[in-house]
Protein backbone atom coordinates (compact mmCIF):
# COMPACT_ATOMS: atom_id res chain seq x y z
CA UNK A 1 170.24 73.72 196.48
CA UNK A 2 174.33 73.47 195.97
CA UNK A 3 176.01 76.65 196.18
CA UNK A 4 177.21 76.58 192.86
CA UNK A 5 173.77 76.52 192.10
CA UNK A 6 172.20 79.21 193.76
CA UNK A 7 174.95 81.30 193.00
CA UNK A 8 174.43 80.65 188.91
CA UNK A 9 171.09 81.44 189.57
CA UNK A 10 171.53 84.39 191.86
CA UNK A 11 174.02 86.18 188.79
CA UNK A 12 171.55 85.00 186.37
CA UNK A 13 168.71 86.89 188.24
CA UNK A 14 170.79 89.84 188.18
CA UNK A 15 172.54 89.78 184.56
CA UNK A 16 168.77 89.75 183.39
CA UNK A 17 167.06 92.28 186.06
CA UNK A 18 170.16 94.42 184.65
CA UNK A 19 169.12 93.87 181.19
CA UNK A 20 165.43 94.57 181.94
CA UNK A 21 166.17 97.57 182.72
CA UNK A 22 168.59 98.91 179.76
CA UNK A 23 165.67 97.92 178.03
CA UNK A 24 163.01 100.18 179.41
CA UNK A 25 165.65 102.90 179.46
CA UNK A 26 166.10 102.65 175.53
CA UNK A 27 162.27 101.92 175.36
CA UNK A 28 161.45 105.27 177.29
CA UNK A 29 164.15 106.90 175.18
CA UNK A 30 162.84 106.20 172.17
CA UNK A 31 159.21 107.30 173.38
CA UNK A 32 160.66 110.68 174.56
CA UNK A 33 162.53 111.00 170.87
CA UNK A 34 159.63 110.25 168.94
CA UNK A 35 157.25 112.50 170.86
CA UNK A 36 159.95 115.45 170.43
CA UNK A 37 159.76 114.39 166.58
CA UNK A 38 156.12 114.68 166.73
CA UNK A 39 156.37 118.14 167.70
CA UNK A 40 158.96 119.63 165.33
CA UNK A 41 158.34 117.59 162.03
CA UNK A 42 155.57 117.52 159.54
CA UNK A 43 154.96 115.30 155.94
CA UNK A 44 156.57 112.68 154.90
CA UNK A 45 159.98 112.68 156.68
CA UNK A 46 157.98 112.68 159.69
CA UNK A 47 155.60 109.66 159.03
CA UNK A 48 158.74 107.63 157.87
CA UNK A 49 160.44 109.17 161.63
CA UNK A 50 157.41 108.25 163.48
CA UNK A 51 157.43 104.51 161.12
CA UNK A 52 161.28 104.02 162.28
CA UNK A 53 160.47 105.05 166.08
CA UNK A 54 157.53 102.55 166.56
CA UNK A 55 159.64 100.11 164.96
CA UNK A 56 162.53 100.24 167.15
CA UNK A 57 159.91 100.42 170.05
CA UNK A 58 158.47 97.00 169.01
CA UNK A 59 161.51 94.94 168.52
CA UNK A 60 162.85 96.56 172.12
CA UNK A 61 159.01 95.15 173.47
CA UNK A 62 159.84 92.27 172.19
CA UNK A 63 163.36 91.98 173.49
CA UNK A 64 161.71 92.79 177.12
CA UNK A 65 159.09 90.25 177.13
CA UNK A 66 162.17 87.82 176.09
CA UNK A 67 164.09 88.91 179.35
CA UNK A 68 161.13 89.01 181.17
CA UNK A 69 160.55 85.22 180.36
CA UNK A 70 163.68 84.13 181.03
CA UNK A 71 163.79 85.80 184.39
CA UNK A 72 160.63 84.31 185.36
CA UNK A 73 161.96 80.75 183.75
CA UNK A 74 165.21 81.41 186.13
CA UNK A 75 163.39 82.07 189.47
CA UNK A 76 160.99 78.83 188.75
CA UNK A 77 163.87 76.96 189.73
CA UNK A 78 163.82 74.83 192.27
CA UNK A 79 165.54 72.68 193.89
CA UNK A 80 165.34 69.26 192.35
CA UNK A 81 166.90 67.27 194.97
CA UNK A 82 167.01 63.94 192.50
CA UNK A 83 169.66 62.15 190.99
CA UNK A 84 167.58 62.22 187.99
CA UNK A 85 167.87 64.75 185.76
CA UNK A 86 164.95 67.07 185.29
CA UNK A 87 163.89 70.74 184.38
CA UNK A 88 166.30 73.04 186.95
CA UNK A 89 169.02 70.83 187.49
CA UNK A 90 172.89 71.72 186.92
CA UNK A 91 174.37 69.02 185.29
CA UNK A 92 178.30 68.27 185.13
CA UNK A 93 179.15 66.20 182.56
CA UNK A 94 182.80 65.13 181.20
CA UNK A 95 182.41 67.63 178.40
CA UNK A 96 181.05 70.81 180.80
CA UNK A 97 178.06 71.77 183.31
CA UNK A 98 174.78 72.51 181.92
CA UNK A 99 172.29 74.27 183.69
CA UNK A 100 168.52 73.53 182.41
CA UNK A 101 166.16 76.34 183.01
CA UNK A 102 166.09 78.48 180.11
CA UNK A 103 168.21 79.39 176.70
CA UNK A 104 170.31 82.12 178.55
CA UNK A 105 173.41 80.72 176.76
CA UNK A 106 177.20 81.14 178.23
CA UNK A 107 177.81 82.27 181.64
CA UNK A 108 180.89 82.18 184.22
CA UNK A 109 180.35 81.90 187.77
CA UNK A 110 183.51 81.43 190.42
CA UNK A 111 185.52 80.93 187.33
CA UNK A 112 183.46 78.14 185.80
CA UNK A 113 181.31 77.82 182.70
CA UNK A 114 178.22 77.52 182.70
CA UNK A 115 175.68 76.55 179.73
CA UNK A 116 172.32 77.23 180.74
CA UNK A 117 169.94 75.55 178.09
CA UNK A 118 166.43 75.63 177.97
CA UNK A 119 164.55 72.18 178.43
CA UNK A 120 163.17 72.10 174.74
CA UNK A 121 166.86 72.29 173.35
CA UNK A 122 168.04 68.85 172.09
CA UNK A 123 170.73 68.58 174.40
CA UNK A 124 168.39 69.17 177.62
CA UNK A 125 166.13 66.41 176.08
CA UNK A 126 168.54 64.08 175.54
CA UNK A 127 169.60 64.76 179.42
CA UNK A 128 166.25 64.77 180.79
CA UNK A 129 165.62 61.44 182.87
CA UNK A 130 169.46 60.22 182.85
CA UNK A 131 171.20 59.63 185.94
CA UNK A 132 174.65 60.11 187.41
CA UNK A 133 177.18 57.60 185.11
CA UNK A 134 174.54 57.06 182.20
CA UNK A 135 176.33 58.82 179.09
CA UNK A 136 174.42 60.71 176.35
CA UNK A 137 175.63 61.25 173.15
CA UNK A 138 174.73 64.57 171.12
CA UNK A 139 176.29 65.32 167.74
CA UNK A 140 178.97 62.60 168.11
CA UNK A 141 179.84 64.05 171.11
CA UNK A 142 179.83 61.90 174.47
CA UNK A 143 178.60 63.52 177.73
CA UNK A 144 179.58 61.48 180.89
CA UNK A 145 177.29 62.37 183.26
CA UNK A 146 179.34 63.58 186.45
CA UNK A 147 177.15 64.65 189.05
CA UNK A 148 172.99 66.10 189.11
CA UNK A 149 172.34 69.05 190.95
């Protein structure tokens, strides 16, 4: 694996292990606040308390089992080791480099951006099975393909 490579992955790994965790912290948080609710509050007020609470909790589940994926989509990686693009591969192309593991979005490693895309995004399929000097157009817009990683 290049060391550009492993080193996008390696601060991926970590940007989401970070966020994991913010996550349970608010998630615990927000268990801890709602049982203290539970305790001091009675009617109405408190079912619409207890209503907001397990709300919050759900979309913050739901945030951590989006993490979660994309961590375990990020340490799938491997190695491709082909000149043919595939799922995992860091792609420089005229426009930018692409990494194609999951849809993390923008990131900047050793003063480089970084797109990683998922493989179901357009642009990932239109890359899939191209080669080094094949060009794929997206949008109007032409990506030279550089070098596969």
């Amino acid at each position: 694996m290049s060391s550009l490579k492993s080193r996008v992955i390696e601060c991926l790994i970590n940007v989401l292990e970070d966020r994991i965790k913010l996550i349970q912290i608010e998630i615990n948080q927000s268990r801890i606040e709602n049982a203290l609710n539970a305790k001091s509050s009675v009617g109405d007020k408190h079912e619409v308390s207890n209503e907001m609470a397990a709300a919050e909790i759900e979309r913050l589940s739901q945030q951590l089992s989006e993490k979660q994926r994309m961590l375990f989509e990020i340490r799938s990686v491997q190695d491709a080791g082909s000149a043919v693009i595939a799922n995992g591969s860091l792609v420089r192309t005229s426009i930018g480099l692409y990494l194609i593991a999951t849809a993390f979005g923008k990131i900047e490693v050793d003063n480089q951006i970084i797109f990683v895309i998922s493989k179901q995004s357009p642009l990932a399929n239109n890359f899939i099975g191209s080669s080094l000097g094949q060009v794929v157009t997206m949008n109007g817009i032409v990506h030279r393909i550089v070098e596969v990683v």
